[in-house]
Protein backbone atom coordinates (compact mmCIF):
# COMPACT_ATOMS: atom_id res chain seq x y z
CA UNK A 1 12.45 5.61 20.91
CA UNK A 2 15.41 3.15 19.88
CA UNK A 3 13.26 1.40 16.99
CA UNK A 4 13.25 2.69 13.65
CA UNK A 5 9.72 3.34 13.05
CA UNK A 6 8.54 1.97 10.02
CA UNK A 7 6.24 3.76 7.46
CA UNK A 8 3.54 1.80 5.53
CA UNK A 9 2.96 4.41 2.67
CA UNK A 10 0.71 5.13 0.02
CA UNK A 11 1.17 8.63 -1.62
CA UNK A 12 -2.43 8.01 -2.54
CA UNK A 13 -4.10 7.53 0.32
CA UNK A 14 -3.98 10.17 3.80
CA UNK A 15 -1.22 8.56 4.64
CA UNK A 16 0.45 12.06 3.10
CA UNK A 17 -0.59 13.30 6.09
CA UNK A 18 1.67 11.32 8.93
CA UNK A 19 4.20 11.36 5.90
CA UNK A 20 4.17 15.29 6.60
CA UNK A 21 3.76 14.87 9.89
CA UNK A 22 7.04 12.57 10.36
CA UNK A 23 9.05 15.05 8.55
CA UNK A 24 7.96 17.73 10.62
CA UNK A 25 9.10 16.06 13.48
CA UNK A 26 12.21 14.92 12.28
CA UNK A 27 12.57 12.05 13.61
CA UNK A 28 14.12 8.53 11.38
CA UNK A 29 11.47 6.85 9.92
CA UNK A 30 11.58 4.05 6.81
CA UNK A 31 8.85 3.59 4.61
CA UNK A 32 7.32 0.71 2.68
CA UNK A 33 5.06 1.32 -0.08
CA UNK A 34 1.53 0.03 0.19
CA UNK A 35 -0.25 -1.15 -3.04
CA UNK A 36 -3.98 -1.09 -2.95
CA UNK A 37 -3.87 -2.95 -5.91
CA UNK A 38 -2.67 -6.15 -4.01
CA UNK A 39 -4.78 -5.13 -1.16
CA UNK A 40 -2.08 -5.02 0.74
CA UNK A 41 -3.89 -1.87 2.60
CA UNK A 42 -5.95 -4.33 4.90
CA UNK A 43 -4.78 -2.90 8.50
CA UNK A 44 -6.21 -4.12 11.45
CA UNK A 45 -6.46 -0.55 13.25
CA UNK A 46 -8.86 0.71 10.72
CA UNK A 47 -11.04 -1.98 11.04
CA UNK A 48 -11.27 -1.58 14.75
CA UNK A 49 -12.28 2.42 14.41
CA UNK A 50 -14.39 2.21 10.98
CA UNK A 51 -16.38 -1.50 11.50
CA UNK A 52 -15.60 -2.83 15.15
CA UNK A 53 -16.51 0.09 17.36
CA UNK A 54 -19.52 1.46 15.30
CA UNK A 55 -20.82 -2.16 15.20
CA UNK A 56 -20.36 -2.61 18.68
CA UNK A 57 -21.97 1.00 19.34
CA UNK A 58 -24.79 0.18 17.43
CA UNK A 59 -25.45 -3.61 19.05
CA UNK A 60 -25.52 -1.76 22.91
CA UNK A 61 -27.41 0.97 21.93
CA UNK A 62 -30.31 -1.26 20.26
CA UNK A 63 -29.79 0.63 17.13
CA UNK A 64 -31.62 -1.01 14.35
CA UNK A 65 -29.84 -2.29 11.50
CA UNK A 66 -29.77 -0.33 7.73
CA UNK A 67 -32.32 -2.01 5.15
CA UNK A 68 -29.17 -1.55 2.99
CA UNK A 69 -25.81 -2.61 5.10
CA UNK A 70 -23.77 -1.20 2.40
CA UNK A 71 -25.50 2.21 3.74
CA UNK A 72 -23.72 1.31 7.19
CA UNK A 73 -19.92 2.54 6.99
CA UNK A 74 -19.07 -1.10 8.92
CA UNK A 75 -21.33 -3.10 6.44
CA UNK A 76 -23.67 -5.15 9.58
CA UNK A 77 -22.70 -6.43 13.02
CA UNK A 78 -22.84 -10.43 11.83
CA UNK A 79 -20.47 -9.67 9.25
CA UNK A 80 -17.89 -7.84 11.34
CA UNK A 81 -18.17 -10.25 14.62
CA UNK A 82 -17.74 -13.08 11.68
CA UNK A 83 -14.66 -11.22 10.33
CA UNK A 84 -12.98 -10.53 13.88
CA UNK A 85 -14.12 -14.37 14.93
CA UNK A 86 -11.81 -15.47 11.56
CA UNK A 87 -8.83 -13.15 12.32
CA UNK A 88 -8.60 -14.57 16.13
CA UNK A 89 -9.37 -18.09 15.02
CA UNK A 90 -5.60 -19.15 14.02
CA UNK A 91 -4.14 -17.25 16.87
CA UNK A 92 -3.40 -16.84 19.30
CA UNK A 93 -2.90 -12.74 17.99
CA UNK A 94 -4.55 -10.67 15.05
CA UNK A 95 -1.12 -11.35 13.46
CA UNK A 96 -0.84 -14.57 13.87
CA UNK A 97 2.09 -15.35 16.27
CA UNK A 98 2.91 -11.73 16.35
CA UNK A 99 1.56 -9.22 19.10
CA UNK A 100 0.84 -5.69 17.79
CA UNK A 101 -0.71 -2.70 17.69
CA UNK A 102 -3.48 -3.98 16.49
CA UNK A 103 -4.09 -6.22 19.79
CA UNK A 104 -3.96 -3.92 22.16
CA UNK A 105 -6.61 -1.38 20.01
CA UNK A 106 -8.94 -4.68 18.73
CA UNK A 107 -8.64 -6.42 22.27
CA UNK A 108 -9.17 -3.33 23.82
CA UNK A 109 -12.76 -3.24 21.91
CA UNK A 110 -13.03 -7.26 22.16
CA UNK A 111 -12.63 -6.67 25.90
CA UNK A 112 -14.91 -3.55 26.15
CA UNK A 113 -18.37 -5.50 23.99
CA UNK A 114 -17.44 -8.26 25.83
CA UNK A 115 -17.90 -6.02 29.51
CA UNK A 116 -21.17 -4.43 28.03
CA UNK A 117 -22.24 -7.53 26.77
CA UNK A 118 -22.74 -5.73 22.84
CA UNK A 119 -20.07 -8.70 21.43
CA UNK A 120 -21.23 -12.02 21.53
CA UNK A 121 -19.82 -14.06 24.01
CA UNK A 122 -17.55 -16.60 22.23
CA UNK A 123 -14.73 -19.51 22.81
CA UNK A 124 -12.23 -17.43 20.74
CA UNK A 125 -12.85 -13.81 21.93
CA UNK A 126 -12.69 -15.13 25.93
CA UNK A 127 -9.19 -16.84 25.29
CA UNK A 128 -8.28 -13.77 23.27
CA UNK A 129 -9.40 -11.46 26.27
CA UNK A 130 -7.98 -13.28 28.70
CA UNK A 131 -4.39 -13.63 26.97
CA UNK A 132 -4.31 -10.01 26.65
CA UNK A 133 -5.07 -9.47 30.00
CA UNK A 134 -1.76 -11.57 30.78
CA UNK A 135 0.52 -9.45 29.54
CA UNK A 136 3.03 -7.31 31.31
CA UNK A 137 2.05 -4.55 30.22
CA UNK A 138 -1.90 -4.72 30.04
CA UNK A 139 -1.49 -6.02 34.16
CA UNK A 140 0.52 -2.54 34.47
CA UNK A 141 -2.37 -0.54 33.11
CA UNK A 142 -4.56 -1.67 35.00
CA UNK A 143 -2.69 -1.41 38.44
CA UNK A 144 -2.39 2.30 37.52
CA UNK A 145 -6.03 2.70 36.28
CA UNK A 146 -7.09 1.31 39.75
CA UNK A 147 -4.83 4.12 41.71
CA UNK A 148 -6.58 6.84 39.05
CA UNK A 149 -10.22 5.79 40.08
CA UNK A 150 -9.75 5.74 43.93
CA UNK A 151 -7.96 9.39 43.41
CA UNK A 152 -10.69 10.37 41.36
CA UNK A 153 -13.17 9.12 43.54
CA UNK A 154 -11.45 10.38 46.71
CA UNK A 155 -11.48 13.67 45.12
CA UNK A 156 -14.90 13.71 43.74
């Protein structure tokens, strides 16, 4: 990898754990300190595994909502769509101009509720789909993915 990789660090948090897992590996890494304080801690990817996917889960499997939605780890589905729908609404990335990791794991989901039908079909998560779909890389995936399936299907 010819990037530095960059280290968004709170000794506080289980970010120890990469941190120990980076110097295992030895590889150059820089870090920047995180304060929770400033809630500076708000990262996209943990959003899309602890509210987005369970939310979306719940929505296709017709599970019914908590009575409490602070029970729920994600809070409720309206809350989280409303949250994602604010995030995509300046554009046209999670990061503003910016494209990320946090595209290709929240799109990823975007696009997936949006195939099962569990995400409600809006303006802003189409155009988000579809300019994810665009890119390089995401047409290269799925040019691969389609030789995958015929193998697997030829060998099945």
């Amino acid at each position: 990898m010819s990037e530095e990789v960059v280290f968004y660090y709170n000794p506080m948090s289980r970010a120890r754990i990469v941190h120990w897992m980076l110097e295992e590996v030895g590889e150059p890494y820089r870090m920047e300190l995180v304060n929770f304080d400033k809630g500076e801690h708000k990262k996209w990817m943990f959003f899309g595994a602890g509210c987005v996917e369970p939310a979306l889960m719940d929505r296709m499997m017709s599970r019914p909502a908590p009575s409490r939605p602070s029970a729920n780890g994600y809070g409720c589905y309206e809350d989280t769509v409303s949250t994602l729908e604010k995030a995509l609404t300046p554009g046209p990335y999670i990061l503003g101009d910016r494209f990320s990791a946090a595209d290709v794991y929240i799109g990823s989901q975007i696009q997936f509720g949006l195939m099962m039908k569990s995400l409600e079909t809006k303006p802003v998560f189409a155009a988000y789909a579809a300019r994810l779909e665009e890119r390089a890389a995401a047409k290269r995936v799925a040019e691969q993915a389609e030789i995958f399936v015929a193998q697997l299907k030829a060998s099945a």
